[in-house]
PDB file of N, CA and C in Angstrom:
ATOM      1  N   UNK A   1     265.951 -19.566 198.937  1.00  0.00           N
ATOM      2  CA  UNK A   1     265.099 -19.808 197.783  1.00  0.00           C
ATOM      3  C   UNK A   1     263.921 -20.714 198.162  1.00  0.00           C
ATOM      4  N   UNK A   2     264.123 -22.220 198.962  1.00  0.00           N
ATOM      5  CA  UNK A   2     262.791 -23.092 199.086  1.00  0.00           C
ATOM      6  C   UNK A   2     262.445 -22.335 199.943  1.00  0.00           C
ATOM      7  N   UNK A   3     263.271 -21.239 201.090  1.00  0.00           N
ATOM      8  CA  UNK A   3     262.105 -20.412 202.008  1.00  0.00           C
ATOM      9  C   UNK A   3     261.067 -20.144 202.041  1.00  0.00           C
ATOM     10  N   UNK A   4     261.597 -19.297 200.593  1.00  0.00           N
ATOM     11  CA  UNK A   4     261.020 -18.109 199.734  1.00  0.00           C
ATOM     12  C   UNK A   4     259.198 -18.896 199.158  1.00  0.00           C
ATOM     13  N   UNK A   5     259.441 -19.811 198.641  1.00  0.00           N
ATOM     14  CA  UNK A   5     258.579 -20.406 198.331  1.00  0.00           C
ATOM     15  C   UNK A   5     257.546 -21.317 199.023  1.00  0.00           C
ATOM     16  N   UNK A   6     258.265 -22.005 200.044  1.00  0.00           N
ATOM     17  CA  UNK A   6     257.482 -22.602 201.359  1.00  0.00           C
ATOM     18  C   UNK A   6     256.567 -21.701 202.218  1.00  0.00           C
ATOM     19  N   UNK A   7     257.114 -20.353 202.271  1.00  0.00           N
ATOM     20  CA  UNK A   7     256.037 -19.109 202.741  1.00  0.00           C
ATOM     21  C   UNK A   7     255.095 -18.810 201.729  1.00  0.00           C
ATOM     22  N   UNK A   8     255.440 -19.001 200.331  1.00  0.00           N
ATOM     23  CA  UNK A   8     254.242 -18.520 199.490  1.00  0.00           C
ATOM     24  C   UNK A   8     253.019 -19.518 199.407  1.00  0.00           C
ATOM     25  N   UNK A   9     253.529 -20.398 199.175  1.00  0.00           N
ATOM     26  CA  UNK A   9     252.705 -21.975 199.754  1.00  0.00           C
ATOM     27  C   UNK A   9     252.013 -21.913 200.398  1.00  0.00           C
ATOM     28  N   UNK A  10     252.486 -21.780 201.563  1.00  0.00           N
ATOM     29  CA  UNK A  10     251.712 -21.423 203.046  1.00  0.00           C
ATOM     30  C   UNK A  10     250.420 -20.600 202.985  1.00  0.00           C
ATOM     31  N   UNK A  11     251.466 -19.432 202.497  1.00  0.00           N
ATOM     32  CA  UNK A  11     249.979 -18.183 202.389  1.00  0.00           C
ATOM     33  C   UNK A  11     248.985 -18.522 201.567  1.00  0.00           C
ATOM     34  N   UNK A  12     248.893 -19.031 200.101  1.00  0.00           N
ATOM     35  CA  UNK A  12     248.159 -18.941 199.239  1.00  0.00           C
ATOM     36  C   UNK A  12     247.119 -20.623 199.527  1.00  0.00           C
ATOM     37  N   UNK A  13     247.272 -21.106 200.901  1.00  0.00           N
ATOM     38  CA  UNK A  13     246.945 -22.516 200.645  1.00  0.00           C
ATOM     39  C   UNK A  13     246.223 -21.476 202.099  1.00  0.00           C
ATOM     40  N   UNK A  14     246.945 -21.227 202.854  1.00  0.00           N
ATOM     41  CA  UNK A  14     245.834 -20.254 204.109  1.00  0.00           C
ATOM     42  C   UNK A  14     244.621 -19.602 203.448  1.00  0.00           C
ATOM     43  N   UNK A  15     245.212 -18.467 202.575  1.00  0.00           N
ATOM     44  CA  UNK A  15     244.256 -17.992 201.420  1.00  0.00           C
ATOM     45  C   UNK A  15     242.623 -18.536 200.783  1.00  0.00           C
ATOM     46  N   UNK A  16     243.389 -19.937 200.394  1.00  0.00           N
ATOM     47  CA  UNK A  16     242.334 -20.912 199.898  1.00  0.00           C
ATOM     48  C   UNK A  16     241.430 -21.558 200.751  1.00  0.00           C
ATOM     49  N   UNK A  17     242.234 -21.812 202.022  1.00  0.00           N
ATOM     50  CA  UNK A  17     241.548 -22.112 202.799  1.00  0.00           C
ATOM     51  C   UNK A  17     239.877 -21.194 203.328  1.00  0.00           C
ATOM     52  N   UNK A  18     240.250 -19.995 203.822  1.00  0.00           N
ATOM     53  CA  UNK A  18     240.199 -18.900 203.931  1.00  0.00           C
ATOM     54  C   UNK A  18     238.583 -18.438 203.279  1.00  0.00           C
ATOM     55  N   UNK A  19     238.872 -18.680 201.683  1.00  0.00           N
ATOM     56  CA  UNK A  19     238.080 -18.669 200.823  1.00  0.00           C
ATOM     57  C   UNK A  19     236.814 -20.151 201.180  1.00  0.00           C
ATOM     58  N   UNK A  20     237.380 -21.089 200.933  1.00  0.00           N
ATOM     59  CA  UNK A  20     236.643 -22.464 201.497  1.00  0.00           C
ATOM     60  C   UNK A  20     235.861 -22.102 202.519  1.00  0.00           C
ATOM     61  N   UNK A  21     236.071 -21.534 203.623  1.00  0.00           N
ATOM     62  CA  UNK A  21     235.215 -21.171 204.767  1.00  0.00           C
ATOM     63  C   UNK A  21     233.678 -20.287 204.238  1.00  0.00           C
ATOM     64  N   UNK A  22     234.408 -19.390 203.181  1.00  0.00           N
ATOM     65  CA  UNK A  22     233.697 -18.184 203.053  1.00  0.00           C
ATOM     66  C   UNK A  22     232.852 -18.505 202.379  1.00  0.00           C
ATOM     67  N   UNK A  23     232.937 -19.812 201.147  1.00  0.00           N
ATOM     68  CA  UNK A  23     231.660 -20.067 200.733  1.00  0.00           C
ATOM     69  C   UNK A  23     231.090 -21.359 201.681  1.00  0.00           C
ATOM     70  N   UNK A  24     231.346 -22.004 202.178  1.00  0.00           N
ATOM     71  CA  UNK A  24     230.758 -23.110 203.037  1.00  0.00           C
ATOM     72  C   UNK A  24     230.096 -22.551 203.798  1.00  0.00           C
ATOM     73  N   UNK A  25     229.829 -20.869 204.745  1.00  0.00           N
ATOM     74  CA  UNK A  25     229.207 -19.859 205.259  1.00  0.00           C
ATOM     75  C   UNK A  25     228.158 -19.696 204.512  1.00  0.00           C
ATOM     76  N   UNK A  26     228.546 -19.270 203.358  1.00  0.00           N
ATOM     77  CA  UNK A  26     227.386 -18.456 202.801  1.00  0.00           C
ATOM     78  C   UNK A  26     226.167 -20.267 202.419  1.00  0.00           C
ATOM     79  N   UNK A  27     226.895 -20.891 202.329  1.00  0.00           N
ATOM     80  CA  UNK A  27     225.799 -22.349 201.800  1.00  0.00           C
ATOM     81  C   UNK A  27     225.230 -22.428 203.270  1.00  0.00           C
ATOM     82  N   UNK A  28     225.640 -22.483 204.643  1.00  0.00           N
ATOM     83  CA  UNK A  28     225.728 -22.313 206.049  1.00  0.00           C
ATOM     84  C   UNK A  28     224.296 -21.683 206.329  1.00  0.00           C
ATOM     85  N   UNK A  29     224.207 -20.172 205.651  1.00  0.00           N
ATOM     86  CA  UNK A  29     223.201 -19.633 205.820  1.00  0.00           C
ATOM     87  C   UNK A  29     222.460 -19.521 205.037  1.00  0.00           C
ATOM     88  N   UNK A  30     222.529 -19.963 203.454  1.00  0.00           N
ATOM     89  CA  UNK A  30     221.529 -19.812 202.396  1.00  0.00           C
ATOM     90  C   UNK A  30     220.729 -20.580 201.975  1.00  0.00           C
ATOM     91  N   UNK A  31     221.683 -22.322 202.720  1.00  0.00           N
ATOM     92  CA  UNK A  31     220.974 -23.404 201.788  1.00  0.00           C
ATOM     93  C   UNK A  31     220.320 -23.783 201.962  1.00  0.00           C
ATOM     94  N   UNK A  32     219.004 -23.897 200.965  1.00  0.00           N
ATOM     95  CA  UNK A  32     217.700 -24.131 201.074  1.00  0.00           C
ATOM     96  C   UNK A  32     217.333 -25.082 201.897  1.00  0.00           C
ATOM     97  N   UNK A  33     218.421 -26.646 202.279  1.00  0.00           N
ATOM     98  CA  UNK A  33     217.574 -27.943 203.032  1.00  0.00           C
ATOM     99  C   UNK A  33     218.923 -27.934 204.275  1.00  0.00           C
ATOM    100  N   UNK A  34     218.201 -28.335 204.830  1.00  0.00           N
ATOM    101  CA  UNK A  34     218.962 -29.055 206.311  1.00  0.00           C
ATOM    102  C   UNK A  34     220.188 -29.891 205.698  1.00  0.00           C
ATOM    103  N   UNK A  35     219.943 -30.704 205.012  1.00  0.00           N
ATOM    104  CA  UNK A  35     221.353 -31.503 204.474  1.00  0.00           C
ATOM    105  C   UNK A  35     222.381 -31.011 203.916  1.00  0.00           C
ATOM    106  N   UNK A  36     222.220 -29.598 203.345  1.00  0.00           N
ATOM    107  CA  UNK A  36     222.780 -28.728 202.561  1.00  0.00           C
ATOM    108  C   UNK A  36     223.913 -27.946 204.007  1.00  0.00           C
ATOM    109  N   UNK A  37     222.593 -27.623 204.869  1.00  0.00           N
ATOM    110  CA  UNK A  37     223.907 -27.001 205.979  1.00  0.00           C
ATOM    111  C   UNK A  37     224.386 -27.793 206.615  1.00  0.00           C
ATOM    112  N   UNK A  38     224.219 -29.398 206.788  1.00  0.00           N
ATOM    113  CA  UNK A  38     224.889 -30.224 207.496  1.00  0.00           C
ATOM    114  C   UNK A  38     226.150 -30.089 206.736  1.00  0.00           C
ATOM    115  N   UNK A  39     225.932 -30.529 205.519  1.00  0.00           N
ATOM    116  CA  UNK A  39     227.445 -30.614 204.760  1.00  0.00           C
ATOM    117  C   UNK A  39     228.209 -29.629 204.465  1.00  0.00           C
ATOM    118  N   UNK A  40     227.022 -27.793 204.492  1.00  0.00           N
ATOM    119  CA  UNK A  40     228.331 -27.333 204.595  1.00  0.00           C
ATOM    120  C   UNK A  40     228.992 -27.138 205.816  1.00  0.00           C
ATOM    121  N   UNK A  41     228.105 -27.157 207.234  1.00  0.00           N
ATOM    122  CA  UNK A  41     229.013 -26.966 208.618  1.00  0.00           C
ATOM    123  C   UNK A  41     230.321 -28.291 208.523  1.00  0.00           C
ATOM    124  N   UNK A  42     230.045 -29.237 207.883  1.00  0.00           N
ATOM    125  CA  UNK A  42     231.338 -30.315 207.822  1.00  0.00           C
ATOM    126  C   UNK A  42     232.123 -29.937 207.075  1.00  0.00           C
ATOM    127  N   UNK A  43     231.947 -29.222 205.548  1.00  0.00           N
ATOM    128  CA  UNK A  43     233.424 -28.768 205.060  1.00  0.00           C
ATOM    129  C   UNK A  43     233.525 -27.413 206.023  1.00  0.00           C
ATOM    130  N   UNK A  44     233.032 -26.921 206.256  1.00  0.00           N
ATOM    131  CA  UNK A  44     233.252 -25.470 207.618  1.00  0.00           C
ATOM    132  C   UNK A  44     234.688 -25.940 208.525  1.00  0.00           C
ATOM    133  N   UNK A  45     234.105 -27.249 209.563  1.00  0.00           N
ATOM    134  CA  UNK A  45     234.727 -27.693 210.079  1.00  0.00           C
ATOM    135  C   UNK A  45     236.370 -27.959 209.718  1.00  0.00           C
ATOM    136  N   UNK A  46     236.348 -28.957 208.628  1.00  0.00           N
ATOM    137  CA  UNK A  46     237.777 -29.310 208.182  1.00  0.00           C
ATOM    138  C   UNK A  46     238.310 -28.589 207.746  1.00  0.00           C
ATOM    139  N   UNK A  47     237.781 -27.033 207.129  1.00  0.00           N
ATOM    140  CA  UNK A  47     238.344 -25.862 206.903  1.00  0.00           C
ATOM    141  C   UNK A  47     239.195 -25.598 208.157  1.00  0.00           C
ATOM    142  N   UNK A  48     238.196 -25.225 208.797  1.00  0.00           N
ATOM    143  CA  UNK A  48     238.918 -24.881 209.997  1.00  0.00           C
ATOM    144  C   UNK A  48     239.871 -25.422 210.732  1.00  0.00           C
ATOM    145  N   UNK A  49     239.814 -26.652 210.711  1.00  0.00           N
ATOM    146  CA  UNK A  49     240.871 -27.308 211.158  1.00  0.00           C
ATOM    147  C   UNK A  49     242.165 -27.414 210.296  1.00  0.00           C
ATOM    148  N   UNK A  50     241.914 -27.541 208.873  1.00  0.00           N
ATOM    149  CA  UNK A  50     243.331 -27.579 208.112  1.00  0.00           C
ATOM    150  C   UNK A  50     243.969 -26.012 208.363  1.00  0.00           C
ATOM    151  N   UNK A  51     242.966 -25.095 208.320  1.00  0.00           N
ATOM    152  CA  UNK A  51     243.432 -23.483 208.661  1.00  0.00           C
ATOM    153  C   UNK A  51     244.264 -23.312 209.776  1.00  0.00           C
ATOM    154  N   UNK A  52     243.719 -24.319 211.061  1.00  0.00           N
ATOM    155  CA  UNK A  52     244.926 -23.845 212.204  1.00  0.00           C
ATOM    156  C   UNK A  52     246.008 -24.919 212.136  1.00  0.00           C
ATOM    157  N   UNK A  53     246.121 -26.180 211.553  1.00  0.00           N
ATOM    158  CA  UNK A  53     247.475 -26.461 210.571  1.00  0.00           C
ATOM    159  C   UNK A  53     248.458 -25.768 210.512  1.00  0.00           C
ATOM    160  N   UNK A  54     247.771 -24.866 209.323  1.00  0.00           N
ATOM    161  CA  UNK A  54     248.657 -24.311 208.223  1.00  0.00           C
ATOM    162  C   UNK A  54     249.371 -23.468 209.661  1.00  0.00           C
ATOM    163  N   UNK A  55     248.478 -22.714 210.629  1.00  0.00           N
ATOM    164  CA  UNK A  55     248.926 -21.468 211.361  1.00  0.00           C
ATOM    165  C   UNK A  55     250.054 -22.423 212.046  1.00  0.00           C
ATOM    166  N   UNK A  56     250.014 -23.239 212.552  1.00  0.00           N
ATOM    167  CA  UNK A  56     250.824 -23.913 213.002  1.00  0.00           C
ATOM    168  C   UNK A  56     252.089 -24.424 212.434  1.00  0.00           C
ATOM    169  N   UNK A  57     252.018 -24.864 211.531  1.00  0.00           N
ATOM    170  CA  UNK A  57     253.239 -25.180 210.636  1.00  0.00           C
ATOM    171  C   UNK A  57     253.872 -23.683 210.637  1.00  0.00           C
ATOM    172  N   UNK A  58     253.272 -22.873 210.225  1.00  0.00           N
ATOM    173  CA  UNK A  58     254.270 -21.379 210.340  1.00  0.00           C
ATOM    174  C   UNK A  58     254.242 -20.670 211.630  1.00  0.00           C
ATOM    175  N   UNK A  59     253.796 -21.143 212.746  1.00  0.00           N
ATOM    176  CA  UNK A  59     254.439 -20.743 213.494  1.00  0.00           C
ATOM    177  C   UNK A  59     255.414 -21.561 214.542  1.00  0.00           C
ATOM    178  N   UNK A  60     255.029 -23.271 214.194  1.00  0.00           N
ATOM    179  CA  UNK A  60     255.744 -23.606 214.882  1.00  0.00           C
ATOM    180  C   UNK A  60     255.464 -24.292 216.211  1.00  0.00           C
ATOM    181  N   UNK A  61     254.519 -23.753 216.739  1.00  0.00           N
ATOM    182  CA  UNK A  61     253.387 -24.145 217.570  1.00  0.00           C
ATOM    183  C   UNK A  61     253.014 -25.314 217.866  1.00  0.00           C
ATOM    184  N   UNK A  62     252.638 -26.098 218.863  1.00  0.00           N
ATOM    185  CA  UNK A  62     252.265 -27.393 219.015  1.00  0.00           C
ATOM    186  C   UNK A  62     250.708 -27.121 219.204  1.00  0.00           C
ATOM    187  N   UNK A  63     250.572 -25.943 219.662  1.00  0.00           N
ATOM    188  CA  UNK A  63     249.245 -25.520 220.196  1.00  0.00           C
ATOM    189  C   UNK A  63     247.949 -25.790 219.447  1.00  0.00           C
ATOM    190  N   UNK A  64     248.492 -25.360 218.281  1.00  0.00           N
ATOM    191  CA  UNK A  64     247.027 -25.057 216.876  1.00  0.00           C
ATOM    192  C   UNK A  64     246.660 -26.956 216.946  1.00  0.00           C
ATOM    193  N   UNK A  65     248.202 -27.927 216.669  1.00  0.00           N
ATOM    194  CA  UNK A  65     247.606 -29.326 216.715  1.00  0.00           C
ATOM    195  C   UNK A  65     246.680 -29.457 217.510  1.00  0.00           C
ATOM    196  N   UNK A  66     246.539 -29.200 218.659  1.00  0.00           N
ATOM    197  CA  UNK A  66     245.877 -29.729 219.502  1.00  0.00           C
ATOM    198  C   UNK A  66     244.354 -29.178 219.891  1.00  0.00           C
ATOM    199  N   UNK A  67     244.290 -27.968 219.373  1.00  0.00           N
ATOM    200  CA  UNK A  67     243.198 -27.306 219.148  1.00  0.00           C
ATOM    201  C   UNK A  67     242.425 -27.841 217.772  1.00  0.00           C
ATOM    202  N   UNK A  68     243.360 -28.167 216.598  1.00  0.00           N
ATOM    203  CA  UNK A  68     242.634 -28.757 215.516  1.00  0.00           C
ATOM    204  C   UNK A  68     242.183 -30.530 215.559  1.00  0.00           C
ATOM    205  N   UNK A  69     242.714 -30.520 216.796  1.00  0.00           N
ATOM    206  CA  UNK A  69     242.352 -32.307 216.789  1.00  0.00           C
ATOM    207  C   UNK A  69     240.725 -32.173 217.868  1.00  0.00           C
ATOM    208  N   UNK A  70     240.765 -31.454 218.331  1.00  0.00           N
ATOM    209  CA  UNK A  70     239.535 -30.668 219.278  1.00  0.00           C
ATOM    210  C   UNK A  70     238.509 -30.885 218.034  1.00  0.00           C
ATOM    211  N   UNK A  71     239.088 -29.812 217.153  1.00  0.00           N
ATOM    212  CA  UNK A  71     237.872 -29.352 216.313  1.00  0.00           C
ATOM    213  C   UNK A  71     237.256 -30.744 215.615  1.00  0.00           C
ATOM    214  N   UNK A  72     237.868 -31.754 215.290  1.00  0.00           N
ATOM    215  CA  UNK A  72     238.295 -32.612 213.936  1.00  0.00           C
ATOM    216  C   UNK A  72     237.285 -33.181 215.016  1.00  0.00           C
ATOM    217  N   UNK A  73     237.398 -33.681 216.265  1.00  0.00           N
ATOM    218  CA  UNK A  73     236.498 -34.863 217.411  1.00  0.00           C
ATOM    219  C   UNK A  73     235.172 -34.303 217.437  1.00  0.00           C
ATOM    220  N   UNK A  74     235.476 -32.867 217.745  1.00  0.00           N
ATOM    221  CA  UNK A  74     233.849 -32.592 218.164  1.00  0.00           C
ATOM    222  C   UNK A  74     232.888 -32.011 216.690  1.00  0.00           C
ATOM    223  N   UNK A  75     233.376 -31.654 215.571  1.00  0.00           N
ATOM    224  CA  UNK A  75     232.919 -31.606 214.184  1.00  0.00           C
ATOM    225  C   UNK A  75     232.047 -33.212 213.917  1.00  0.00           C
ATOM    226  N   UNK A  76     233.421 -33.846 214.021  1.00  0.00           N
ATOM    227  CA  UNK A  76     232.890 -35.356 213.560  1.00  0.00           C
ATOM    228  C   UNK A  76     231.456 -35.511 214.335  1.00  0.00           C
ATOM    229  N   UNK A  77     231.804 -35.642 215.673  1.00  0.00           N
ATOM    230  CA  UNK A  77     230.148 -36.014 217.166  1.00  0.00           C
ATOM    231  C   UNK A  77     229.240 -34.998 216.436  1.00  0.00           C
ATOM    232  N   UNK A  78     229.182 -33.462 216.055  1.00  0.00           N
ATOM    233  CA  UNK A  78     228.495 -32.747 215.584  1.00  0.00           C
ATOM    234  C   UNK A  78     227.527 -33.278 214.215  1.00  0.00           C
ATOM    235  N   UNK A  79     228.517 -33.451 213.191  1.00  0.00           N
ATOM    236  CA  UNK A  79     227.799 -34.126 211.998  1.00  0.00           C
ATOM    237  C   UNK A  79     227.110 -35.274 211.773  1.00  0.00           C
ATOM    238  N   UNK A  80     227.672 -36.403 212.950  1.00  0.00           N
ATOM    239  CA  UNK A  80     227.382 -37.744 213.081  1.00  0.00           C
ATOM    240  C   UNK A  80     225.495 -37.307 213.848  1.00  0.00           C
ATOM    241  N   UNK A  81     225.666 -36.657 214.599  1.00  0.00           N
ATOM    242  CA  UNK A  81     224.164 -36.279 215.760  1.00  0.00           C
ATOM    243  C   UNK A  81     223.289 -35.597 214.784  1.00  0.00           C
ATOM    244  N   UNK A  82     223.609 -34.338 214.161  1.00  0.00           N
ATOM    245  CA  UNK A  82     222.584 -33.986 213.137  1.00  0.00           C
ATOM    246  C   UNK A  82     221.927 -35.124 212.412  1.00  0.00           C
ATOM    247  N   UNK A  83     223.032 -35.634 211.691  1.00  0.00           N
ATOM    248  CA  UNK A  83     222.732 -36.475 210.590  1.00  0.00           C
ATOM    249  C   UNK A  83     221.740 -37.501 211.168  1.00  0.00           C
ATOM    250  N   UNK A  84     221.908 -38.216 212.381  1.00  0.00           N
ATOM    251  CA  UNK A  84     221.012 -38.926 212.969  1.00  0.00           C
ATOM    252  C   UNK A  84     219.869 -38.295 213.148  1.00  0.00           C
ATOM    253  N   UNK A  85     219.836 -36.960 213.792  1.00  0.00           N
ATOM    254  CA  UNK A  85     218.623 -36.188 213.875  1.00  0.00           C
ATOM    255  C   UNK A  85     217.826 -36.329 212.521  1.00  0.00           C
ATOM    256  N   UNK A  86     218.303 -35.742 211.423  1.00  0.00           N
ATOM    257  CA  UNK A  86     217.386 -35.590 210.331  1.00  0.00           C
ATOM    258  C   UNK A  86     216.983 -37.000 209.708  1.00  0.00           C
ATOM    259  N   UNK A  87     217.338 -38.166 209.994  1.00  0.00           N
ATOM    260  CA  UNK A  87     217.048 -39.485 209.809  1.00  0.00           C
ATOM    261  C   UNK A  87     215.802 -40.124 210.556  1.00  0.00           C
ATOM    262  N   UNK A  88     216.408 -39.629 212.033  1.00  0.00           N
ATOM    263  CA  UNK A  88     215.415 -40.416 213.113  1.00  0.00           C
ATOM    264  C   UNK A  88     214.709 -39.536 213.807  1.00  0.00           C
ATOM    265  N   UNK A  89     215.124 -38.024 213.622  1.00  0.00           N
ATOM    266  CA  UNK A  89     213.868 -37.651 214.608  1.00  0.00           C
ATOM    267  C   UNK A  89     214.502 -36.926 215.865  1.00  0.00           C
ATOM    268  N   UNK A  90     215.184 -38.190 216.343  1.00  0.00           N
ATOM    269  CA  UNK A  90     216.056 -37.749 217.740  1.00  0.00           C
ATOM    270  C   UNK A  90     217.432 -38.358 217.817  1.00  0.00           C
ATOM    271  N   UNK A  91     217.958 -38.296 218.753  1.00  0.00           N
ATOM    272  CA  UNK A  91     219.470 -38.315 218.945  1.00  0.00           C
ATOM    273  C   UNK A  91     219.674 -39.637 219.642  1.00  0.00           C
ATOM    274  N   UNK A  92     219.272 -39.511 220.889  1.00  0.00           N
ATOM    275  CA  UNK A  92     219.473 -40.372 222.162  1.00  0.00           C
ATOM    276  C   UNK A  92     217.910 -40.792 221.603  1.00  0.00           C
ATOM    277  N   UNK A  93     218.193 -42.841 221.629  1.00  0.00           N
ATOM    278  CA  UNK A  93     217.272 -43.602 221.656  1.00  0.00           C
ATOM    279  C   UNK A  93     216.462 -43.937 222.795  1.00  0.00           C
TER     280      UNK A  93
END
């Protein structure tokens, strides 16, 4: 019975996830200002990373952790460097 339900969980939170990507994409490529795709490539990111989670928890895997802690380091350096970019201009002082 909690099987039963811990798999539906799973799926419908993959699902959501899933969905989260799909509009953070479309803001990715539509949104009118630079700040707009910074923030959505950052919810992009943590999408993605809670997504290989979830794959992980159902399969069991140590693998997806370690690939989502990848994503979570180099997302963060990613958003942190834009964000400086559109502030200052440049990156490296």
């Amino acid at each position: 019975m909690m099987l039963g339900f811990f798999t539906a969980a799973l799926t419908l939170t993959q699902i959501m996830l899933a969905l989260a990507m799909a509009c953070s994409s479309v803001r990715l490529f539509i949104g009118p200002r630079a700040q707009d795709r910074i923030a959505s490539m950052d919810a992009f990111y943590v999408s993605a990373m809670l997504l290989l989670l979830t794959f992980s928890i159902r399969t069991g895997s140590n693998l997806y952790f370690e690939v989502a802690l990848v994503i979570a380091m180099l997302g963060f350096v990613g958003t942190v460097a834009l964000a400086k970019f559109l502030m200052r201009g440049e990156v490296i002082e």
